[in-house]
C-alpha atoms as a PDB file:
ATOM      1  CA  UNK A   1       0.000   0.000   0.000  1.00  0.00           C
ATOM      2  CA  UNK A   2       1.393   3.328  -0.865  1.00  0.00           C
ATOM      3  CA  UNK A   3       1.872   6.154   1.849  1.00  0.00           C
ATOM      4  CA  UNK A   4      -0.479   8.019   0.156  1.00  0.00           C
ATOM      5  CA  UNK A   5      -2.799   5.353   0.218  1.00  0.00           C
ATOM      6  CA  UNK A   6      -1.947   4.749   4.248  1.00  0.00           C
ATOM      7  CA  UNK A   7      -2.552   8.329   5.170  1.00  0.00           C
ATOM      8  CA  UNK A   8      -5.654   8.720   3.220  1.00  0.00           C
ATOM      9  CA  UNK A   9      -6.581   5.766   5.466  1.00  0.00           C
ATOM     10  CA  UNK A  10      -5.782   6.855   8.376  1.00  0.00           C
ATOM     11  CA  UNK A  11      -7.284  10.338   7.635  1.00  0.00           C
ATOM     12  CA  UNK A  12     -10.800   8.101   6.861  1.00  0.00           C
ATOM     13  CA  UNK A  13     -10.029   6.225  10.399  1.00  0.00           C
ATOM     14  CA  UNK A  14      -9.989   9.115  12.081  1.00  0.00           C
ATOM     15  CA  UNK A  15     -13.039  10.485  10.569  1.00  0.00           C
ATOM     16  CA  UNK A  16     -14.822   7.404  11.266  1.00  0.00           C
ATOM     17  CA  UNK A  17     -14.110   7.661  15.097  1.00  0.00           C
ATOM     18  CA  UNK A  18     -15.306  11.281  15.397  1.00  0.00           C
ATOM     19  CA  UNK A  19     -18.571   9.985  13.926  1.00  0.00           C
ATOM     20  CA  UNK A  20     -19.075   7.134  15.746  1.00  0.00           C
ATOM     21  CA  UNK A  21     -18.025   8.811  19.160  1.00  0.00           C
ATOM     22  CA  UNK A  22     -19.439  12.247  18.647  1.00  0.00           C
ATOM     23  CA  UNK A  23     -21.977  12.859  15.816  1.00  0.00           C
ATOM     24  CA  UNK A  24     -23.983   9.890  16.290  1.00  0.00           C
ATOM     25  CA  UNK A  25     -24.679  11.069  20.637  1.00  0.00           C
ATOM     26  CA  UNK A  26     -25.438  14.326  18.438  1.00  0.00           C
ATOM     27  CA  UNK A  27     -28.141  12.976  16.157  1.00  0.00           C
ATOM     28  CA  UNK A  28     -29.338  10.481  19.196  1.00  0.00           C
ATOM     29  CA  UNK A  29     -29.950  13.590  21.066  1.00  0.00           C
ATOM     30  CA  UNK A  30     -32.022  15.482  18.315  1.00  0.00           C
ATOM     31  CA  UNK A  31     -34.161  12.191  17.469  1.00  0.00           C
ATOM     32  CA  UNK A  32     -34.916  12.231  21.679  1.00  0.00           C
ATOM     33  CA  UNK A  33     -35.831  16.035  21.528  1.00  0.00           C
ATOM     34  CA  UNK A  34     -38.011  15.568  18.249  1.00  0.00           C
ATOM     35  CA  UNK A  35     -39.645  12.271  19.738  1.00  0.00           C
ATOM     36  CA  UNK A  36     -40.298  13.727  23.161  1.00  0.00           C
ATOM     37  CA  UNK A  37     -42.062  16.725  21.490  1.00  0.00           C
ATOM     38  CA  UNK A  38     -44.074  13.706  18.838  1.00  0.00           C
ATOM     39  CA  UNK A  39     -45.146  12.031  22.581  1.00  0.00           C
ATOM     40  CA  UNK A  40     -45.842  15.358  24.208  1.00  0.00           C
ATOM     41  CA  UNK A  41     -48.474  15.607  21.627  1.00  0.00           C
ATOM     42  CA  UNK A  42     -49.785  12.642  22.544  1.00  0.00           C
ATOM     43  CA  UNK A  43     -49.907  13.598  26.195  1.00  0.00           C
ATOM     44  CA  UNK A  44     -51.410  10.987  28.443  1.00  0.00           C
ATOM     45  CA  UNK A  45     -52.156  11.897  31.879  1.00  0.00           C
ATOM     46  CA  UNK A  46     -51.092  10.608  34.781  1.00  0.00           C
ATOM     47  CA  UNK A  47     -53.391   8.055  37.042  1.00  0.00           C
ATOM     48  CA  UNK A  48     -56.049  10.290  38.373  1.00  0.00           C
ATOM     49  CA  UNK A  49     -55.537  13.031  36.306  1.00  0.00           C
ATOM     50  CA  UNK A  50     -57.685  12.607  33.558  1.00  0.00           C
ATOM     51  CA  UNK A  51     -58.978  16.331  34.307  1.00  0.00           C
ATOM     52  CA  UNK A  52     -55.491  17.573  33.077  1.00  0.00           C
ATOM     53  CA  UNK A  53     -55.584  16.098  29.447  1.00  0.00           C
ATOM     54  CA  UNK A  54     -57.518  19.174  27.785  1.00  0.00           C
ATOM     55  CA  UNK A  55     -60.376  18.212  25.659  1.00  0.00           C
ATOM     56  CA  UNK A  56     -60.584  19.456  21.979  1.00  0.00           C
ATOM     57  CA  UNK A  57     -63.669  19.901  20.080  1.00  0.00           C
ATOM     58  CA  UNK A  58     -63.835  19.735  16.374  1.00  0.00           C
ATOM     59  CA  UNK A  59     -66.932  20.614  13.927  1.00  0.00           C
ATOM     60  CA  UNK A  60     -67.842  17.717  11.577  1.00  0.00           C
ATOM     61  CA  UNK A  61     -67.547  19.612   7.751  1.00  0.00           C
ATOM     62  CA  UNK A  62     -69.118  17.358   5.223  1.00  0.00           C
ATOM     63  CA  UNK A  63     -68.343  16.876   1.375  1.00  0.00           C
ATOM     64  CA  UNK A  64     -72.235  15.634   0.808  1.00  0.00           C
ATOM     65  CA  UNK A  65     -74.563  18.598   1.434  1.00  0.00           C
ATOM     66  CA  UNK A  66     -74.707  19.110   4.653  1.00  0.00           C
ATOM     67  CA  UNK A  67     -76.337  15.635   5.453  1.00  0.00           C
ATOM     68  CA  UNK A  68     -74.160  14.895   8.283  1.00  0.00           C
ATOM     69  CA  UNK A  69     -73.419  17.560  11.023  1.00  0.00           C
ATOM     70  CA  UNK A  70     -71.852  17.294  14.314  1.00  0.00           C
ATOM     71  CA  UNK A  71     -68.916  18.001  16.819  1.00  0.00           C
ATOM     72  CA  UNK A  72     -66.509  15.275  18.009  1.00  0.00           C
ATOM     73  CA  UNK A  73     -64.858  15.952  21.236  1.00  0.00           C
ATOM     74  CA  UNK A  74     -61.184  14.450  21.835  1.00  0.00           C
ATOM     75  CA  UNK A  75     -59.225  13.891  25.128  1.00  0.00           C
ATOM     76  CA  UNK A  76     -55.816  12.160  24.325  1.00  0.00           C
ATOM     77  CA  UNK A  77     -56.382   8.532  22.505  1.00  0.00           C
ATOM     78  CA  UNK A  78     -60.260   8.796  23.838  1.00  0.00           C
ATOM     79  CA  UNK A  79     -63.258  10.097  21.507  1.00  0.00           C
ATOM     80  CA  UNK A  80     -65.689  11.244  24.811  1.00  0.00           C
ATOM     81  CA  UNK A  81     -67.949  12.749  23.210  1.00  0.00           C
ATOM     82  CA  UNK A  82     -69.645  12.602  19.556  1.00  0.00           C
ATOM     83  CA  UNK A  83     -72.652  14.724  18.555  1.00  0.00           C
ATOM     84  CA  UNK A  84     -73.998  13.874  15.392  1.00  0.00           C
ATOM     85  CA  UNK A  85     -77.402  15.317  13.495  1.00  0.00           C
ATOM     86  CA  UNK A  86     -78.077  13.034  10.314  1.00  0.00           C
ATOM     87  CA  UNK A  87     -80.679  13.989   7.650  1.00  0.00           C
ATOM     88  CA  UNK A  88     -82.208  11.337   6.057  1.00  0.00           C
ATOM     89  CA  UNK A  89     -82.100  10.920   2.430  1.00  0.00           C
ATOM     90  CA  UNK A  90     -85.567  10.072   1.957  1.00  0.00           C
ATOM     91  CA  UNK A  91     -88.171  11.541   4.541  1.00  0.00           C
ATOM     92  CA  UNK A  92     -85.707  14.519   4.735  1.00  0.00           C
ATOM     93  CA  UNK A  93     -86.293  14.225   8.860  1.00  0.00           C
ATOM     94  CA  UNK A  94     -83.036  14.853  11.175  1.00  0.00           C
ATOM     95  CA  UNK A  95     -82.293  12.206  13.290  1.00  0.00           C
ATOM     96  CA  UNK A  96     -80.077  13.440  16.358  1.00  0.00           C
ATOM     97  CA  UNK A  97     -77.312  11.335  18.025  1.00  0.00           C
ATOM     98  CA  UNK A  98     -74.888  11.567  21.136  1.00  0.00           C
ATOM     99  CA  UNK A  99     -72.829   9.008  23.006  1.00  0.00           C
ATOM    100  CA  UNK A 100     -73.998   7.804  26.373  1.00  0.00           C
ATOM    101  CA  UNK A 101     -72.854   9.545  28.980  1.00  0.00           C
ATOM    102  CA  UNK A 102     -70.800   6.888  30.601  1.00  0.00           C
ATOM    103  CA  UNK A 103     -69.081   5.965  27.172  1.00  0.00           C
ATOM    104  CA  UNK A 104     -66.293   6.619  25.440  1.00  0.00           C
ATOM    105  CA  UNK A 105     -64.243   5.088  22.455  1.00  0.00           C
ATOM    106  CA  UNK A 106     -61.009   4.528  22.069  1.00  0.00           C
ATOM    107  CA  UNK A 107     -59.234   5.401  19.168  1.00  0.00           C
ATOM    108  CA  UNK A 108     -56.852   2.635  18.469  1.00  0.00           C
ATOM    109  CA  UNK A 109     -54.691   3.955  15.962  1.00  0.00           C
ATOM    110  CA  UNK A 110     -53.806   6.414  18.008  1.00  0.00           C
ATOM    111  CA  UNK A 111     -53.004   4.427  21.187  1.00  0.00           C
ATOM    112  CA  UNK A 112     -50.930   2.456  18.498  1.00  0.00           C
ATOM    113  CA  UNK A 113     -49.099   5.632  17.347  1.00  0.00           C
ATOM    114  CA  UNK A 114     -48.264   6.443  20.388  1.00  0.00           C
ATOM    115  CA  UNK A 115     -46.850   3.199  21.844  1.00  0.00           C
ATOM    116  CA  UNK A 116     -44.643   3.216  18.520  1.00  0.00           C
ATOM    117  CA  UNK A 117     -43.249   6.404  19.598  1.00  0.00           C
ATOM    118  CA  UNK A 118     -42.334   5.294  22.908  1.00  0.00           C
ATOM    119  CA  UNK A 119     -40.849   2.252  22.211  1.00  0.00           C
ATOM    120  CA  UNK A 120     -38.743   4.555  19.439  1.00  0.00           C
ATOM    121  CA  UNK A 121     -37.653   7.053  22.857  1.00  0.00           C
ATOM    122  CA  UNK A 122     -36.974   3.791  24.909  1.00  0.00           C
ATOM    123  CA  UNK A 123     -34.419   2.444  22.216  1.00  0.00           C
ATOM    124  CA  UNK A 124     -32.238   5.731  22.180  1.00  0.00           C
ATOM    125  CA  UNK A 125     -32.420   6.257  25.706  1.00  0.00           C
ATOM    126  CA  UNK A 126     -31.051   2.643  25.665  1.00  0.00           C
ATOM    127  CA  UNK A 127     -27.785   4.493  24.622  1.00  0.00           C
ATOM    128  CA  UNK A 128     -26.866   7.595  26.946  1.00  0.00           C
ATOM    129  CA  UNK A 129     -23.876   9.883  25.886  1.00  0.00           C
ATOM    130  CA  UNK A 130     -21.170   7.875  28.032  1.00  0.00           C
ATOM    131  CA  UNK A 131     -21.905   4.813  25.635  1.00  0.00           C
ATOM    132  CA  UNK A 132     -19.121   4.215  23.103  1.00  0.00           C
ATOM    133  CA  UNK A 133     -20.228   2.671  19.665  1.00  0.00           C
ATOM    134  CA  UNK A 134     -17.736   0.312  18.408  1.00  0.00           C
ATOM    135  CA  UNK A 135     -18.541  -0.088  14.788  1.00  0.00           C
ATOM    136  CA  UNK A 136     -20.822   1.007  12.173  1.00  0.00           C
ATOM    137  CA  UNK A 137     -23.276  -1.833  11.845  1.00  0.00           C
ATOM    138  CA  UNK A 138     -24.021  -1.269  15.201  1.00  0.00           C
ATOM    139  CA  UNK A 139     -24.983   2.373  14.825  1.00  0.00           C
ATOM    140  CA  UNK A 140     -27.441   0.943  11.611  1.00  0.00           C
ATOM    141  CA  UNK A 141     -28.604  -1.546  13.853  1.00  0.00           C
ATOM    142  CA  UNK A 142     -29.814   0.820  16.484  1.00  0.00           C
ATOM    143  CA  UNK A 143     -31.176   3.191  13.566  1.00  0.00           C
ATOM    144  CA  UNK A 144     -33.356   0.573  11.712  1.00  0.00           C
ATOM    145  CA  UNK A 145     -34.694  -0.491  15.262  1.00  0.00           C
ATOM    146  CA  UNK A 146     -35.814   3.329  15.846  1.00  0.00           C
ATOM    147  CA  UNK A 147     -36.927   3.354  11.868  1.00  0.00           C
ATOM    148  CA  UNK A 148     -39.293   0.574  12.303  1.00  0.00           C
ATOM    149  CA  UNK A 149     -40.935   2.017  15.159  1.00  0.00           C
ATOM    150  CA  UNK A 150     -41.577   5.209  13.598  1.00  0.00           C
ATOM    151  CA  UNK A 151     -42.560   3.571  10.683  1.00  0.00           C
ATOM    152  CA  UNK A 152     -45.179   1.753  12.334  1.00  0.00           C
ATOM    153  CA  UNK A 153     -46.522   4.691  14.060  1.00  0.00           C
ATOM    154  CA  UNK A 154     -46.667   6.769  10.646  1.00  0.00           C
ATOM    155  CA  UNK A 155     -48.590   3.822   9.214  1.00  0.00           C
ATOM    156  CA  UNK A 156     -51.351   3.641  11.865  1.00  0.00           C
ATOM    157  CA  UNK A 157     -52.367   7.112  11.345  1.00  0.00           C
ATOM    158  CA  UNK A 158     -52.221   7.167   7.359  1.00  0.00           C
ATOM    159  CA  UNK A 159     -53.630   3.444   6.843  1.00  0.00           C
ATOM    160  CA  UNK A 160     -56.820   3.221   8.957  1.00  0.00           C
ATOM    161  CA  UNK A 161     -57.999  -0.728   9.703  1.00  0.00           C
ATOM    162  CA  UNK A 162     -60.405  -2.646   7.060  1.00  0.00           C
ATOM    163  CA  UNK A 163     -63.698  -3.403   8.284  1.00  0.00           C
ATOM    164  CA  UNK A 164     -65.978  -6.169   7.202  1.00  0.00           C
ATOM    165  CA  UNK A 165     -69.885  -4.286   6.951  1.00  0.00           C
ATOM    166  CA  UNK A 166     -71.035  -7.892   9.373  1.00  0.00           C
ATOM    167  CA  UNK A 167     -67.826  -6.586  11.964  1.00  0.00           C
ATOM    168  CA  UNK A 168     -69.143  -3.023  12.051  1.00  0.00           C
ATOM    169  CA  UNK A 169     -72.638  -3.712  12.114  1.00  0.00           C
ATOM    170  CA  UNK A 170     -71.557  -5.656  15.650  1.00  0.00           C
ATOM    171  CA  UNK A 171     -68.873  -3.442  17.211  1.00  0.00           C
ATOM    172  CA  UNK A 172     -69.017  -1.939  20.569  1.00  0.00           C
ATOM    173  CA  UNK A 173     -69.839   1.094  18.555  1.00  0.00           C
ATOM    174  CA  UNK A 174     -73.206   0.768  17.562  1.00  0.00           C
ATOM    175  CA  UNK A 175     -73.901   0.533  21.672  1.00  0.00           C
ATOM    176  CA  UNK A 176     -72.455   3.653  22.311  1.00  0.00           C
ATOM    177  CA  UNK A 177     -75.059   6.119  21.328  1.00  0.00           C
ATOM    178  CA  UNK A 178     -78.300   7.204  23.228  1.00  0.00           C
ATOM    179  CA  UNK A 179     -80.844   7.189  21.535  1.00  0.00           C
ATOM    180  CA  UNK A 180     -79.835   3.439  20.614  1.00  0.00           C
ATOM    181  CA  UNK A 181     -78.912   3.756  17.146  1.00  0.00           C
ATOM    182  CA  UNK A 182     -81.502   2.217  14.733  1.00  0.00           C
ATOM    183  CA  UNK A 183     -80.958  -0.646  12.859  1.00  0.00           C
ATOM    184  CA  UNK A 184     -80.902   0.928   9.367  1.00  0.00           C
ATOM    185  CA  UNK A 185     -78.119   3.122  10.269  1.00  0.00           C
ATOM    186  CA  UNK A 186     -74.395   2.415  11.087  1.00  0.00           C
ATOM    187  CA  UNK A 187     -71.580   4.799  11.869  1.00  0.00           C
ATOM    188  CA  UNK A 188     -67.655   4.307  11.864  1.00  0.00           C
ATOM    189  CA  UNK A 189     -64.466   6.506  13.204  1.00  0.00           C
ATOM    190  CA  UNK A 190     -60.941   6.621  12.061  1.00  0.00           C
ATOM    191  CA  UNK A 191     -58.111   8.432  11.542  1.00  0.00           C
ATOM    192  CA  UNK A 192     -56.530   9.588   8.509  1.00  0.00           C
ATOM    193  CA  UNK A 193     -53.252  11.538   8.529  1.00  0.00           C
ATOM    194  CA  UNK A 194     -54.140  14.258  10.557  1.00  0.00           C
ATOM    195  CA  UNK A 195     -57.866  13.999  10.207  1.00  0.00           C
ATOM    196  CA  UNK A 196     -60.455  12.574  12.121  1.00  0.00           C
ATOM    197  CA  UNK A 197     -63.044  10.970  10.131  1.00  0.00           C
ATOM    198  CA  UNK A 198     -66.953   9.811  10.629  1.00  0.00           C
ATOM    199  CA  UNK A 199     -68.862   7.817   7.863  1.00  0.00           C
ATOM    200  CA  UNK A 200     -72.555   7.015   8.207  1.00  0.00           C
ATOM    201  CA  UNK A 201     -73.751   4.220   6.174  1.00  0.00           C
ATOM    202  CA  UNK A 202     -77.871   4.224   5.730  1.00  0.00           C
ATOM    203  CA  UNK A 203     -78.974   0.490   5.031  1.00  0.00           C
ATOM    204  CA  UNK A 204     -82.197  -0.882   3.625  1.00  0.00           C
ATOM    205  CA  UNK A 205     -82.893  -4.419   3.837  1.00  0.00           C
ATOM    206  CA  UNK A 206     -82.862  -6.544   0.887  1.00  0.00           C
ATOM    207  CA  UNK A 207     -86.443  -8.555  -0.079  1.00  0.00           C
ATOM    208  CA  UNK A 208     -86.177 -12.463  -0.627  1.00  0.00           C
ATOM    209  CA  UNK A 209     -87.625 -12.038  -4.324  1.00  0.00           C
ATOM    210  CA  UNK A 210     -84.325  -9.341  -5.063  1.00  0.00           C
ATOM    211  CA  UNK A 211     -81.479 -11.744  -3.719  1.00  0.00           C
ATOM    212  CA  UNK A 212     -80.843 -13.736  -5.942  1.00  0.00           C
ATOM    213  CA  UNK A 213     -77.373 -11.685  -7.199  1.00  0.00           C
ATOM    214  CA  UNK A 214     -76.543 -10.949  -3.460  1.00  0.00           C
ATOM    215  CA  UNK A 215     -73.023 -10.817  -3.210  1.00  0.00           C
ATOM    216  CA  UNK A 216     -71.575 -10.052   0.266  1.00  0.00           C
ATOM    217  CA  UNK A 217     -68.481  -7.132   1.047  1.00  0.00           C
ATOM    218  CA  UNK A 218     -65.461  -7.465   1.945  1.00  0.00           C
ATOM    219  CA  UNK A 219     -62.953  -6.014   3.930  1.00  0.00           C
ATOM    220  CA  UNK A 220     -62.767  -2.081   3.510  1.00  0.00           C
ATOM    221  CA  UNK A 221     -62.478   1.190   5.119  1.00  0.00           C
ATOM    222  CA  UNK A 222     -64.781   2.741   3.204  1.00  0.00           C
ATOM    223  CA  UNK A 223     -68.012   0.870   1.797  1.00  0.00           C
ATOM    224  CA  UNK A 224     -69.629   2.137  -1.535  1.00  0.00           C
ATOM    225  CA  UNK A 225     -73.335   2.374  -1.876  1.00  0.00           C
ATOM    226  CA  UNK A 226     -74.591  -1.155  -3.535  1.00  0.00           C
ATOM    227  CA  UNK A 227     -72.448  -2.885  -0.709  1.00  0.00           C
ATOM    228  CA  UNK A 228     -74.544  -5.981   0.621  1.00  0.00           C
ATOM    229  CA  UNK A 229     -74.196  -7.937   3.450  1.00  0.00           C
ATOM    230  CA  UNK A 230     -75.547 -10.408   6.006  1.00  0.00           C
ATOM    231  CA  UNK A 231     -76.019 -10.154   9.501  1.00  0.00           C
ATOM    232  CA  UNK A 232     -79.315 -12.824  11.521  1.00  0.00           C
ATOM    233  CA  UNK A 233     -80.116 -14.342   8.567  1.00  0.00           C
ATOM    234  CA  UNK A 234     -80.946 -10.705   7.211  1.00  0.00           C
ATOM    235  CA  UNK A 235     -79.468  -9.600   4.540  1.00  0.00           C
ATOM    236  CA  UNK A 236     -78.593  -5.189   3.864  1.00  0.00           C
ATOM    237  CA  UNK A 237     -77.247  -3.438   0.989  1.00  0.00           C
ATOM    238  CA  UNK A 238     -75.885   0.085   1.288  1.00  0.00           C
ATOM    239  CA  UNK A 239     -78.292   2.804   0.213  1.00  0.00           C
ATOM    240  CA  UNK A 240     -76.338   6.278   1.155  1.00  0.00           C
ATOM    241  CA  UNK A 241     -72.665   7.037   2.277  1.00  0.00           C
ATOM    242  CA  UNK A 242     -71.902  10.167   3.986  1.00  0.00           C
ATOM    243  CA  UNK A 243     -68.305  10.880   5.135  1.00  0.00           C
ATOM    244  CA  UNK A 244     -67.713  13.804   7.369  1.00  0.00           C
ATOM    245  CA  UNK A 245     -64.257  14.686   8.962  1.00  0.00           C
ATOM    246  CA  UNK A 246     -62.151  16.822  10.608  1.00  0.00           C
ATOM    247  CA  UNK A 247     -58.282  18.433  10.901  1.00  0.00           C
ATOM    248  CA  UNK A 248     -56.810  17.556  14.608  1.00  0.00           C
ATOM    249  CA  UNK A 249     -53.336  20.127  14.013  1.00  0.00           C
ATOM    250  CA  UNK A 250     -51.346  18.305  16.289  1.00  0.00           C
ATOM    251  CA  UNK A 251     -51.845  14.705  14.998  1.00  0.00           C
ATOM    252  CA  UNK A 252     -50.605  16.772  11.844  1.00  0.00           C
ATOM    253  CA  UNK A 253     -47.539  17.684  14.205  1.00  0.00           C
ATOM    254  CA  UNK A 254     -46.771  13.956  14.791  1.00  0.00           C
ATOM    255  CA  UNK A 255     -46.827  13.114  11.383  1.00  0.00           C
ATOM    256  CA  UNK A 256     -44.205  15.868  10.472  1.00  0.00           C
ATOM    257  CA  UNK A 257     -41.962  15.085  13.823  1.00  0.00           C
ATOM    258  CA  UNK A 258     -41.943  11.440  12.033  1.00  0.00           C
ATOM    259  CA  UNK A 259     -40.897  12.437   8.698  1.00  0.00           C
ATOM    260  CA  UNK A 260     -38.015  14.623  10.212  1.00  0.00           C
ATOM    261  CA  UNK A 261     -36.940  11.654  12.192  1.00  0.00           C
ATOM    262  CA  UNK A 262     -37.105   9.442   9.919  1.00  0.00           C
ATOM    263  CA  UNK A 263     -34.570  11.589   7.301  1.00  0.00           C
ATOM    264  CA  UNK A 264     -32.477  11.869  10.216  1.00  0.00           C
ATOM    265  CA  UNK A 265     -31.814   8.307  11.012  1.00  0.00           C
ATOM    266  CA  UNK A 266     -31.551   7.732   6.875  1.00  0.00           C
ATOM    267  CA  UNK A 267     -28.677  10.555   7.071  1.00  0.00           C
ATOM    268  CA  UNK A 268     -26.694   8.862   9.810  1.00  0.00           C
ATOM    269  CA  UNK A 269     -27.023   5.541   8.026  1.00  0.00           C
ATOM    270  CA  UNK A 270     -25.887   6.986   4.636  1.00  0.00           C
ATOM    271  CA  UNK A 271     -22.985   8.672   6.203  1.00  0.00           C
ATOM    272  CA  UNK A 272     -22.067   5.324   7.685  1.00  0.00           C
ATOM    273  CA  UNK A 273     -22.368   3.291   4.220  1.00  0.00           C
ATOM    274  CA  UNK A 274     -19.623   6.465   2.923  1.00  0.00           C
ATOM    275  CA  UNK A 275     -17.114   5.106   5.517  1.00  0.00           C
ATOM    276  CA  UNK A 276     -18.230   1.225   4.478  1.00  0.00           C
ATOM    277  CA  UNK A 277     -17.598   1.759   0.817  1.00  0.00           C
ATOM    278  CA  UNK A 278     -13.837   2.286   1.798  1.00  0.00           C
ATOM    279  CA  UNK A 279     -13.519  -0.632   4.111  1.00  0.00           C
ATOM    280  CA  UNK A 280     -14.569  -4.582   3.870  1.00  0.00           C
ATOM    281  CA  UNK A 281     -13.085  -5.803   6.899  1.00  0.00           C
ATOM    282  CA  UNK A 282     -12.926  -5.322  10.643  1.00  0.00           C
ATOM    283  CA  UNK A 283     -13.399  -1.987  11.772  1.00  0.00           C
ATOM    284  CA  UNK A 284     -16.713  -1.505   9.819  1.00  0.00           C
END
C-alpha cells in the first residue's frame, strides 16, 4: 500500500471515530428532543388526572350537502364525546345522536401511534452519551430499530384498519349512542393523517324475491353504496354514504416530527455506508 494510500486511510479512520463517538450522541440527542415533542403531543395523563388532558372539540364539515353535522370531542387517545345530526335521504327528517354519557371510544390507531413512539424514545435512551459505539453496523442496527418504530406509528395514522360491513354492524360502537342507534343506520371513526373521520352508512334491507345476485363485502375502510351484506339471517345493501371529517393540528404535528426523524436516522445511516464503501473488513 502506498503512503499516500496509508494516510488517506488513516485520515478516513480518524473520521470514522469522530462519527461514531461524537456525531452519532449528536443525532441520538435530536431524534430524543423531536420524539419527546411527537409524545408530548400525545400527552397521556397521569393516574387520576384525567382532568389535566384538555379536551378538543372539532366541527364535523361534510363533502355531501350538509347531510351529516356534528362536533366530536377528543381527550388524548379517547373520543368522549360525539354529537352527530343526520338527515335522512328520503323523509328529509333529522335524526339526532350523542354518546352515552358513561361511554367513550377509544381510538386505536392512536393508542398504536403512540406506543410506537415510545418504544422509538426507549431504544435511544437505551444508549446515553457515556456509551461508546464500536462499529458502524451497530450504529445501523440501532437506527433501523428506531426506523421501524416510527414507521409503524406513521402507518397507523395514514392506513386506517379494514372493516368487514357484518364486523361493524356488531362493534361496541353501535352501543355507544343514546338514543340506541336504529338498525338501518351504522356509523364508523378513524383516523386519517391528521384527520379525524366519521362515515354514516344508511342500510335498507334486501327482499327475498331481489337476492338472488346478493353478493356479500369485503374487507374495507370505506363501503360504496350497492355494498350488501348479512347479519341474523338478514341480509342489507348500502343505500347512502356520507363521510364527514375533521383536521386535529397536532396529529398533523406527529406526522411531520416522524418524517423529520425518519430523514435523520436515513442521514446517519448513509454517512455510515460512505465510511463502508472504503472498508470490507474489521473496523466496519
Amino acid at each position: 500500500m502506498s503512503a499516500a494510500n496509508q494516510a488517506e486511510r488513516a485520515v478516513l479512520e480518524e473520521e470514522f471515530k469522530w462519527l461514531l463517538k461524537e456525531e452519532v450522541h449528536a443525532v441520538l440527542k435530536q431524534l430524543q428532543d423531536i420524539l419527546k415533542e411527537a409524545s408530548r403531543r400525545f400527552a397521556m395523563p397521569a393516574a387520576g388526572l384525567e382532568s389535566q388532558l384538555k379536551q378538543e372539540n372539532f366541527i364535523l364539515g361534510s363533502s355531501t350537502m350538509d347531510q351529516v353535522k356534528g362536533v366530536l370531542t377528543l381527550q388524548g387517545e379517547a373520543l368522549t364525546q360525539a354529537d352527530i345530526n343526520l338527515k335522512m335521504a328520503k323523509s328529509n327528517q333529522v335524526m339526532h345522536f350523542a354518546f352515552r354519557d358513561d361511554k367513550q371510544w377509544k381510538m386505536q390507531q392512536i393508542q398504536d401511534a403512540r406506543n410506537h413512539v415510545n418504544q422509538a424514545l426507549q431504544l435511544l435512551n437505551s444508549r446515553d452519551e457515556s456509551y461508546h459505539f464500536k462499529t458502524g453496523a451497530e450504529v445501523n442496527k440501532l437506527m433501523d430499530a428506531v426506523m421501524m418504530q416510527l414507521t409503524r406509528a406513521r402507518n397507523r395514522l395514514t392506513t386506517p384498519a379494514t372493516m368487514t360491513l357484518p364486523e361493524l354492524a356488531s362493534s361496541g360502537l353501535m352501543k355507544m349512542f343514546t338514543p340506541p342507534m336504529p338498525g338501518d343506520l351504522m356509523v364508523n371513526f378513524y383516523i386519517n393523517l391528521s384527520k379525524l373521520c366519521l362515515i354514516v352508512y344508511q342500510l335498507h334491507v334486501l327482499q327475498p324475491s331481489t337476492t338472488k345476485n346478493f353478493k356479500p363485502a369485503g374487507s374495507s375502510v370505506l363501503h360504496n353504496p350497492g355494498a350488501m351484506f348479512e347479519i341474523n339471517n338478514t341480509k342489507f345493501e348500502v343505500s347512502h354514504v356520507h363521510k364527514v371529517e375533521c383536521v386535529v393540528p397536532w396529529l398533523n404535528d406527529t406526522l411531520v416530527f416522524f418524517t423529520i426523524s425518519l430523514q435523520l436516522c436515513q442521514q446517519l445511516k448513509d454517512k455510515i455506508s460512505v465510511f463502508s464503501s472504503y472498508w470490507n473488513y474489521g473496523p466496519f
